[in-house]
Protein backbone atom coordinates (compact mmCIF):
# COMPACT_ATOMS: atom_id res chain seq x y z
CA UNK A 1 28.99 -8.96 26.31
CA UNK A 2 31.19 -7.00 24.39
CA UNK A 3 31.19 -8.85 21.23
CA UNK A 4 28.08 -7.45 19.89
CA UNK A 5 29.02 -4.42 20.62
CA UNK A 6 32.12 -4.24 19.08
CA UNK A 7 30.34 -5.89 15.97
CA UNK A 8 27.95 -2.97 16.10
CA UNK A 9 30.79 -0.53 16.29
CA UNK A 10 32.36 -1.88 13.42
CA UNK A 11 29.14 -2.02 11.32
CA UNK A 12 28.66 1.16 11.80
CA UNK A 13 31.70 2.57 11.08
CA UNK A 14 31.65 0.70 8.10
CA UNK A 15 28.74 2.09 6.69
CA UNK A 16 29.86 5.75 7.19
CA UNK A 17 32.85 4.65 5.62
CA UNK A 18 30.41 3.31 2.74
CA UNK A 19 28.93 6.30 2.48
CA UNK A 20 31.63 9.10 2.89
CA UNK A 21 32.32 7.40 -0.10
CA UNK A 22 29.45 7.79 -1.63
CA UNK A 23 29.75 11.89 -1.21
CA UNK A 24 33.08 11.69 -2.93
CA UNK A 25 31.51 9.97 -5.75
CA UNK A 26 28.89 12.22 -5.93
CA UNK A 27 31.02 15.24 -5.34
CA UNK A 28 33.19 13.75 -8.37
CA UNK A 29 30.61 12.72 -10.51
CA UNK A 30 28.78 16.25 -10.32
CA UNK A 31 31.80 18.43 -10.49
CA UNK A 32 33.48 16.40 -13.71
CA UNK A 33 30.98 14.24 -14.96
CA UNK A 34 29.77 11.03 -15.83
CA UNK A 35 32.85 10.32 -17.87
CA UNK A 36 35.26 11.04 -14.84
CA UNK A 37 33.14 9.03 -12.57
CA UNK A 38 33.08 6.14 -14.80
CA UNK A 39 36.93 5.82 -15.04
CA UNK A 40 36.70 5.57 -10.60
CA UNK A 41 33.95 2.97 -11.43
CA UNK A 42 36.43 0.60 -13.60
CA UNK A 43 38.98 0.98 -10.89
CA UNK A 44 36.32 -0.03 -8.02
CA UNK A 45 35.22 -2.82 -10.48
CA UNK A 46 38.25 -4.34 -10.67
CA UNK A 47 38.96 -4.16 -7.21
CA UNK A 48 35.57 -5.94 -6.43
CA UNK A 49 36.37 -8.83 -8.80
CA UNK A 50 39.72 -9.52 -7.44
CA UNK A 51 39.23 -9.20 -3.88
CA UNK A 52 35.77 -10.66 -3.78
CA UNK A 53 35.71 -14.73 -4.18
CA UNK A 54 32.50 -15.35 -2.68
CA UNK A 55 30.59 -13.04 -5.09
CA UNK A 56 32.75 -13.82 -7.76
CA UNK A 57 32.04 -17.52 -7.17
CA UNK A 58 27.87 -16.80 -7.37
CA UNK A 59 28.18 -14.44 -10.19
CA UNK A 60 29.81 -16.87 -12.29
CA UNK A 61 27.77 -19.80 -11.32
CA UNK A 62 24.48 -17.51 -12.21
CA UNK A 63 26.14 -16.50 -15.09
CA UNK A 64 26.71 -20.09 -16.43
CA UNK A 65 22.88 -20.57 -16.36
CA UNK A 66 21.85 -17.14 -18.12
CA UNK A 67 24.40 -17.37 -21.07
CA UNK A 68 24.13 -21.10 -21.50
CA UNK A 69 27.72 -21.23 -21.22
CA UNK A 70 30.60 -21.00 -19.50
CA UNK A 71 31.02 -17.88 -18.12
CA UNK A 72 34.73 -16.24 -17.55
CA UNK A 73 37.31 -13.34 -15.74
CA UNK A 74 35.31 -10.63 -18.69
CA UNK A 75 31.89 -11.95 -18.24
CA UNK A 76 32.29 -11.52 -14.25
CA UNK A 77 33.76 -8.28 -14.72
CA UNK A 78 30.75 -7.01 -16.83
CA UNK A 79 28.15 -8.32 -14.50
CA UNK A 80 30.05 -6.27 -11.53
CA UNK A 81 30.41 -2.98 -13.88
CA UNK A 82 26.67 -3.14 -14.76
CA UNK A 83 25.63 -3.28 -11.08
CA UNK A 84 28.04 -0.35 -10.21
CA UNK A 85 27.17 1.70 -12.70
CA UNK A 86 23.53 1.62 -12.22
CA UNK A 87 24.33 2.50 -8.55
CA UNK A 88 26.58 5.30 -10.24
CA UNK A 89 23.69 6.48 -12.68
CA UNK A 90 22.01 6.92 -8.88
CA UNK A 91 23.68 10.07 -8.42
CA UNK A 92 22.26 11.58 -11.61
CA UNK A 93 18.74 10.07 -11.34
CA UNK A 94 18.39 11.55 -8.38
CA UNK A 95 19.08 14.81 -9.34
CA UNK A 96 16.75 14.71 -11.65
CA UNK A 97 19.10 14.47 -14.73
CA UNK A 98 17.49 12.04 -16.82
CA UNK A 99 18.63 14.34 -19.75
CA UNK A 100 22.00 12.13 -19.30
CA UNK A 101 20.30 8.83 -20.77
CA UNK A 102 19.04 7.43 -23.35
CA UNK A 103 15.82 5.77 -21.41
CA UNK A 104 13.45 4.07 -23.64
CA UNK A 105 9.83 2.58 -22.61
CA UNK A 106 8.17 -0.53 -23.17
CA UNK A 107 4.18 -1.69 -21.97
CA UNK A 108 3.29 1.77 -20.43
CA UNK A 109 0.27 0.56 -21.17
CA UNK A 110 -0.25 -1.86 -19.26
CA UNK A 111 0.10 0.85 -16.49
CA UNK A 112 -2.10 2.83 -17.71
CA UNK A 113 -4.93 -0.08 -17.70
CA UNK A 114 -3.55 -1.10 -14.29
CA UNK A 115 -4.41 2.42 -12.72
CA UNK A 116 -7.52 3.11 -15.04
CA UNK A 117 -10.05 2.33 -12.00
CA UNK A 118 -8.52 4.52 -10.08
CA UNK A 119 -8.02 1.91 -6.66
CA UNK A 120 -3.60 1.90 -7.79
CA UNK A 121 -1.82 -1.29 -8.54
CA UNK A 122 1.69 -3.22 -7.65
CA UNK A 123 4.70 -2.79 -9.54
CA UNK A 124 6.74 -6.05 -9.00
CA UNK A 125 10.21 -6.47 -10.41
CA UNK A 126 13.41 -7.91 -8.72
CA UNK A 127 16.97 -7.42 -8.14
CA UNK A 128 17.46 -6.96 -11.92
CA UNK A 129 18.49 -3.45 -13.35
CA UNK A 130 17.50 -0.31 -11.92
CA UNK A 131 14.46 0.55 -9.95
CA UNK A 132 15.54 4.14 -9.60
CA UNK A 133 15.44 4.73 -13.75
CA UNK A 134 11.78 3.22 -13.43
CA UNK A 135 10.69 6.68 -11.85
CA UNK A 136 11.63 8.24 -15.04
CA UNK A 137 8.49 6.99 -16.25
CA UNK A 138 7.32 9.78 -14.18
CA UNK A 139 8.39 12.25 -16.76
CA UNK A 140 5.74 11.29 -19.39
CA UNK A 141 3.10 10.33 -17.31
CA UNK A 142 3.35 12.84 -14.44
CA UNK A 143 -0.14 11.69 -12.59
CA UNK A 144 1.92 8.60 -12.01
CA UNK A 145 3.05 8.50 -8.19
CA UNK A 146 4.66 5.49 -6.84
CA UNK A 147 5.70 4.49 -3.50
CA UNK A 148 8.50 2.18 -2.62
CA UNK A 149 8.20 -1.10 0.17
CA UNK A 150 10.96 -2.46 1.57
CA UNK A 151 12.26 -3.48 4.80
CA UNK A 152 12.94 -1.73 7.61
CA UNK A 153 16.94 -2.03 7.15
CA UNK A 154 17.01 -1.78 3.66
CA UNK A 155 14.74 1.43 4.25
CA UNK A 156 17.03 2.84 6.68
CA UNK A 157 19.44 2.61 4.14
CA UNK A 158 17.99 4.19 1.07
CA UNK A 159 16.94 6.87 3.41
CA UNK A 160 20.90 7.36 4.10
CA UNK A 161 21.89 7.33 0.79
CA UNK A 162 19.37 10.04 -0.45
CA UNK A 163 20.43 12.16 2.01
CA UNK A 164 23.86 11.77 1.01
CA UNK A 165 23.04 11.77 -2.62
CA UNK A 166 21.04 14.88 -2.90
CA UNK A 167 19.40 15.48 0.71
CA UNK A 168 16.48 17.67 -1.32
CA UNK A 169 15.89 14.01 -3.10
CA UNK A 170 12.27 12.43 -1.45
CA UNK A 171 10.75 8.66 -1.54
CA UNK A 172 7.82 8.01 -0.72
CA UNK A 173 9.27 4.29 1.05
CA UNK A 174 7.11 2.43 3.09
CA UNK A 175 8.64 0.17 5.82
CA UNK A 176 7.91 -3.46 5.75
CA UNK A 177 7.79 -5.75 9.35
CA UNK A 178 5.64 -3.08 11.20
CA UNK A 179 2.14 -3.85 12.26
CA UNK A 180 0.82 -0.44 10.46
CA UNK A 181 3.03 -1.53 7.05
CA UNK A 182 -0.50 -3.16 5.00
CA UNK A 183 -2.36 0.16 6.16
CA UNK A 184 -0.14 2.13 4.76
CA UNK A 185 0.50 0.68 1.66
CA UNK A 186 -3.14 0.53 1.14
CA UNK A 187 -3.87 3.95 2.15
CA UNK A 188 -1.06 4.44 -0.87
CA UNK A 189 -3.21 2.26 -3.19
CA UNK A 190 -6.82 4.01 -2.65
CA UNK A 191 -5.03 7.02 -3.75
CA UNK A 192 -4.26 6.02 -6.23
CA UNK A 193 -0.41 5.40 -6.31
CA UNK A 194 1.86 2.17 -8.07
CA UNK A 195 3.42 0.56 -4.69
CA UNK A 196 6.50 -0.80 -6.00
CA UNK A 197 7.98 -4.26 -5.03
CA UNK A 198 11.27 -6.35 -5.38
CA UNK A 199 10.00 -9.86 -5.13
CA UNK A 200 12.61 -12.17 -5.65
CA UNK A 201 14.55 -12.23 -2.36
CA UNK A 202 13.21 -12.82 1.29
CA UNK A 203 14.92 -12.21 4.50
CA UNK A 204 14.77 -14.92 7.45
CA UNK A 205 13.14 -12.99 9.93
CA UNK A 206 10.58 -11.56 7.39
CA UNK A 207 8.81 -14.88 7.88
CA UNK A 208 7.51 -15.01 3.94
CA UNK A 209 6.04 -18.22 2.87
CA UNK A 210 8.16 -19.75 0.06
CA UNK A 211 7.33 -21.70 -3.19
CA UNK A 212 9.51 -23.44 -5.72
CA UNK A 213 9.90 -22.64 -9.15
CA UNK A 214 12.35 -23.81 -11.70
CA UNK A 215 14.43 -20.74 -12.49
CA UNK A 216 17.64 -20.75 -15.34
CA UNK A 217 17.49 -24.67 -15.41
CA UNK A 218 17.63 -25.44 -11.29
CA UNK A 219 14.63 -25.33 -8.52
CA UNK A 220 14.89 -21.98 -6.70
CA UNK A 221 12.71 -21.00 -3.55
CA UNK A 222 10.69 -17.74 -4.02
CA UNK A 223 8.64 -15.71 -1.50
CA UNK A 224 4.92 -15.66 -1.97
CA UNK A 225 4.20 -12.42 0.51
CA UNK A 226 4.50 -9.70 -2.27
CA UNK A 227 1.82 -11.42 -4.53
CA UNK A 228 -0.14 -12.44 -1.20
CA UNK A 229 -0.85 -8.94 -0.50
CA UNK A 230 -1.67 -8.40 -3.57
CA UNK A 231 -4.07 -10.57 -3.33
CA UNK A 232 -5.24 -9.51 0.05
CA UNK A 233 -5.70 -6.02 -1.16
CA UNK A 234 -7.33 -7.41 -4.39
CA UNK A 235 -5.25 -4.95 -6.83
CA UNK A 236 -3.69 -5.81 -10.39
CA UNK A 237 0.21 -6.26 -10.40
CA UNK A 238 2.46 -4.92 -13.18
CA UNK A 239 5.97 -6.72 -13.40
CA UNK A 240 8.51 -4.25 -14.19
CA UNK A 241 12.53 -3.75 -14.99
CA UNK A 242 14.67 -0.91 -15.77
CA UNK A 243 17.49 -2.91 -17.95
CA UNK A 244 20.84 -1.33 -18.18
CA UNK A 245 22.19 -2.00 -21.58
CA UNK A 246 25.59 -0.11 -21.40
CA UNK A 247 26.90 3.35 -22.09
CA UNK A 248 24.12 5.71 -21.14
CA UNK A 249 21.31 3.41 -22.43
CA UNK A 250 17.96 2.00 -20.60
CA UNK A 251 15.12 -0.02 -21.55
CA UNK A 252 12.23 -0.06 -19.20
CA UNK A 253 9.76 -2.90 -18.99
CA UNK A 254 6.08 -3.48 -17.91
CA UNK A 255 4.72 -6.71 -18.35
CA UNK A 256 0.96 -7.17 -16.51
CA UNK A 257 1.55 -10.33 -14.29
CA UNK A 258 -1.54 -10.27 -12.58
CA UNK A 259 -5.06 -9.09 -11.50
CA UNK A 260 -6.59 -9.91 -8.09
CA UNK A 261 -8.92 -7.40 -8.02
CA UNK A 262 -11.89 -10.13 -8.85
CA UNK A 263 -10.44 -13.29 -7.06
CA UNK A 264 -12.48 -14.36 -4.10
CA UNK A 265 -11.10 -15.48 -0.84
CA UNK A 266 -11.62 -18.76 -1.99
CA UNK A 267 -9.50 -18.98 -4.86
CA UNK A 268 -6.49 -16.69 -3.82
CA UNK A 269 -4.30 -19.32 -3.17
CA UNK A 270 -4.55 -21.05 -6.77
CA UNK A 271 -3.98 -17.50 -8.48
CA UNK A 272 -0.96 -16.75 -6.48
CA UNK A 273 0.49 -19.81 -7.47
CA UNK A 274 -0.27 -19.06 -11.06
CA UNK A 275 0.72 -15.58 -10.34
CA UNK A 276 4.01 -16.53 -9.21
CA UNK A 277 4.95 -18.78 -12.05
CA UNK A 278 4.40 -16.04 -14.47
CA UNK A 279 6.90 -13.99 -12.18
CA UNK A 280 9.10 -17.00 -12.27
CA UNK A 281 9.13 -16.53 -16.13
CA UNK A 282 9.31 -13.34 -16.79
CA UNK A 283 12.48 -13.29 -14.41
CA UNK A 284 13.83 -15.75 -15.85
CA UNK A 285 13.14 -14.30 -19.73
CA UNK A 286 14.83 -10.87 -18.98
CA UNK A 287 17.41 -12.53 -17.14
CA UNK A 288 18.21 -14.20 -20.16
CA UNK A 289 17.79 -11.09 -22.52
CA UNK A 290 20.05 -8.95 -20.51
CA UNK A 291 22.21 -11.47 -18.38
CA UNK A 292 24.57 -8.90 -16.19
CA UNK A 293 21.60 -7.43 -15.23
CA UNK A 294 20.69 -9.70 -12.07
CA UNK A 295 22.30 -8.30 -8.76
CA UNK A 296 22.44 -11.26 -6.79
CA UNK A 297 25.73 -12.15 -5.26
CA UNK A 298 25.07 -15.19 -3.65
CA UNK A 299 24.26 -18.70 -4.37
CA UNK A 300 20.20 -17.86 -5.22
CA UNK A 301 19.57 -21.55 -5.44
CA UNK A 302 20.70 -22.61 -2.40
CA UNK A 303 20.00 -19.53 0.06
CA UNK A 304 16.81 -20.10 0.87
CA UNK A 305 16.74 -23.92 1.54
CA UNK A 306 16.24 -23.65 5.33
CA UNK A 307 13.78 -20.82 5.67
CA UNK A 308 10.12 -21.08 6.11
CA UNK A 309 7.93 -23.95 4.67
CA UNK A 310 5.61 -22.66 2.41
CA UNK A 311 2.40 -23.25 3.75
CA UNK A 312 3.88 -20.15 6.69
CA UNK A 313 2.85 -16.43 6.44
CA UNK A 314 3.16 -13.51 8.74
CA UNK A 315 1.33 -12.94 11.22
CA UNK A 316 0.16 -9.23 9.67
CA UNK A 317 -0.73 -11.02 6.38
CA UNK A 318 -2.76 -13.62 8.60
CA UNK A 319 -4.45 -10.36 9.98
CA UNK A 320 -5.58 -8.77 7.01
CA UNK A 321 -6.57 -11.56 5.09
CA UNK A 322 -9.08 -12.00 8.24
CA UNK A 323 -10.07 -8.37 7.99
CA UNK A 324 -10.82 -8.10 4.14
């Protein structure tokens, strides 16, 4: 009986440890600078990469596939400063100091045309760059609002960190795994907002149907509930990515992946599955154009072998599918 509990205990000292942490860095970073937070960034970098097999082990072998070759000690080391300084660039993002960056825009169009009736539309990216410089798209296009899903954990989380980023610092995030999730991202959609999606991982008790795709050379289970609601909701879907590039650089991309808004009941399985193979290969294209950009420190091919068959979806999907 106590095991849990001490497992609890520890977890949760942990992540105020995690995010003390955080406050120092952000203390640090907006007392000296980017430059002075940077130089903590290499020395957390390096630590990672040492003392860190398991990731190490993943990056590389992900790594291998995006560069087409063999990947070594600097590549590994790259991959791992990318991802920490994107969470680093956090800090600034979220305090509204875009004037830091260089952040460049791509396919805002496609956006635009996504939104032009008025009933919103998905954004759906991945684990690849930074979601948080997408909102910078905000800047130009200020009518744009967009709300984040994710679930409930993860949105626990981000909730933590903005308070200990910049507590003034507001999201609109939206919950996944409650029964009131689907009504709430819709109610986000008929006014008119983006509802933003990462759509390359699933989590076990999530319960998302899975499909297979060939992804970087190697078959690679991905979930089919963020382009099932889609569906359900009948709304286009934008992919997006927010590419670091290094130094203060970012290159934001919108791609349109897909429009349900005139697919019948009938035929929503076929354009899912067409749907995700475009998602499959747009991945897999800016995965290749920017390869230390994909935060995934685990063995992606093999994670997902024993979850759900892919004929399975939850039990809220099942329920609004019904309803619409």
């Amino acid at each position: 009986m106590n095991k849990p509990r001490n497992r609890d205990d520890w977890a949760d000292r942990q992540e105020r440890s995690n995010l003390a942490l955080l406050r120092f860095m952000t203390w640090i970073s907006l007392r000296f600078g980017r430059r002075a937070g940077r130089v903590l960034l290499r020395i957390i970098t390096a630590y990672f990469v040492v003392f860190a097999p398991r990731a190490r082990r993943a990056s590389r072998a992900y790594l291998n596939r995006a560069l087409g070759r063999h990947a070594g000690w600097r590549d590994g080391y790259r991959h791992v400063f990318s991802f920490a300084s994107t969470i680093h660039d956090r800090i600034y993002l979220l305090n509204e100091r875009f004037d830091l960056f260089d952040i460049r825009t791509h396919g805002v169009e496609h956006v635009e045309a996504a939104l032009a009736d008025g009933r919103g539309a998905f954004l759906m990216g991945a684990h690849l760059g930074s979601f948080e410089v997408v909102r910078a798209i905000g800047r130009a296009q200020p009518h744009i609002r967009i709300a984040i899903t994710m679930y409930e954990e993860n949105a626990r989380k981000i909730n933590a960190i903005l308070a200990a980023v910049n507590p003034a610092a507001h999201h609109d995030v939206i919950g996944l795994g409650k029964v009131d999730a689907m009504l709430k991202v819709r109610e986000r959609l008929d006014a008119g907002s983006l509802v933003g999606m990462l759509a390359d991982r699933t989590l076990r008790q999530a319960g998302d149907a899975l499909a297979e795709r060939d992804f970087l050379g190697a078959s690679a289970a991905f979930p089919l509930g963020p382009l099932h609601m889609a569906a359900v909701l009948r709304r286009p879907v934008v992919f997006m990515t927010g590419l670091y590039l290094g130094g203060n650089r970012y290159d934001i991309h919108f791609e349109t992946l897909a429009d349900f808004s005139t697919i019948e009941r009938r035929d929503r399985a076929a354009a899912v599955d067409a749907a995700l193979t475009r998602y499959v290969a747009l991945l897999e294209k800016y995965c290749r154009a920017a390869p230390y950009n994909w935060f995934n420190y685990f063995d992606f091919w093999q994670a997902n072998a024993a979850q759900a068959p892919a004929h399975a979806t939850s039990a809220v999907l099942q329920k609004v599918a019904r309803d619409s």
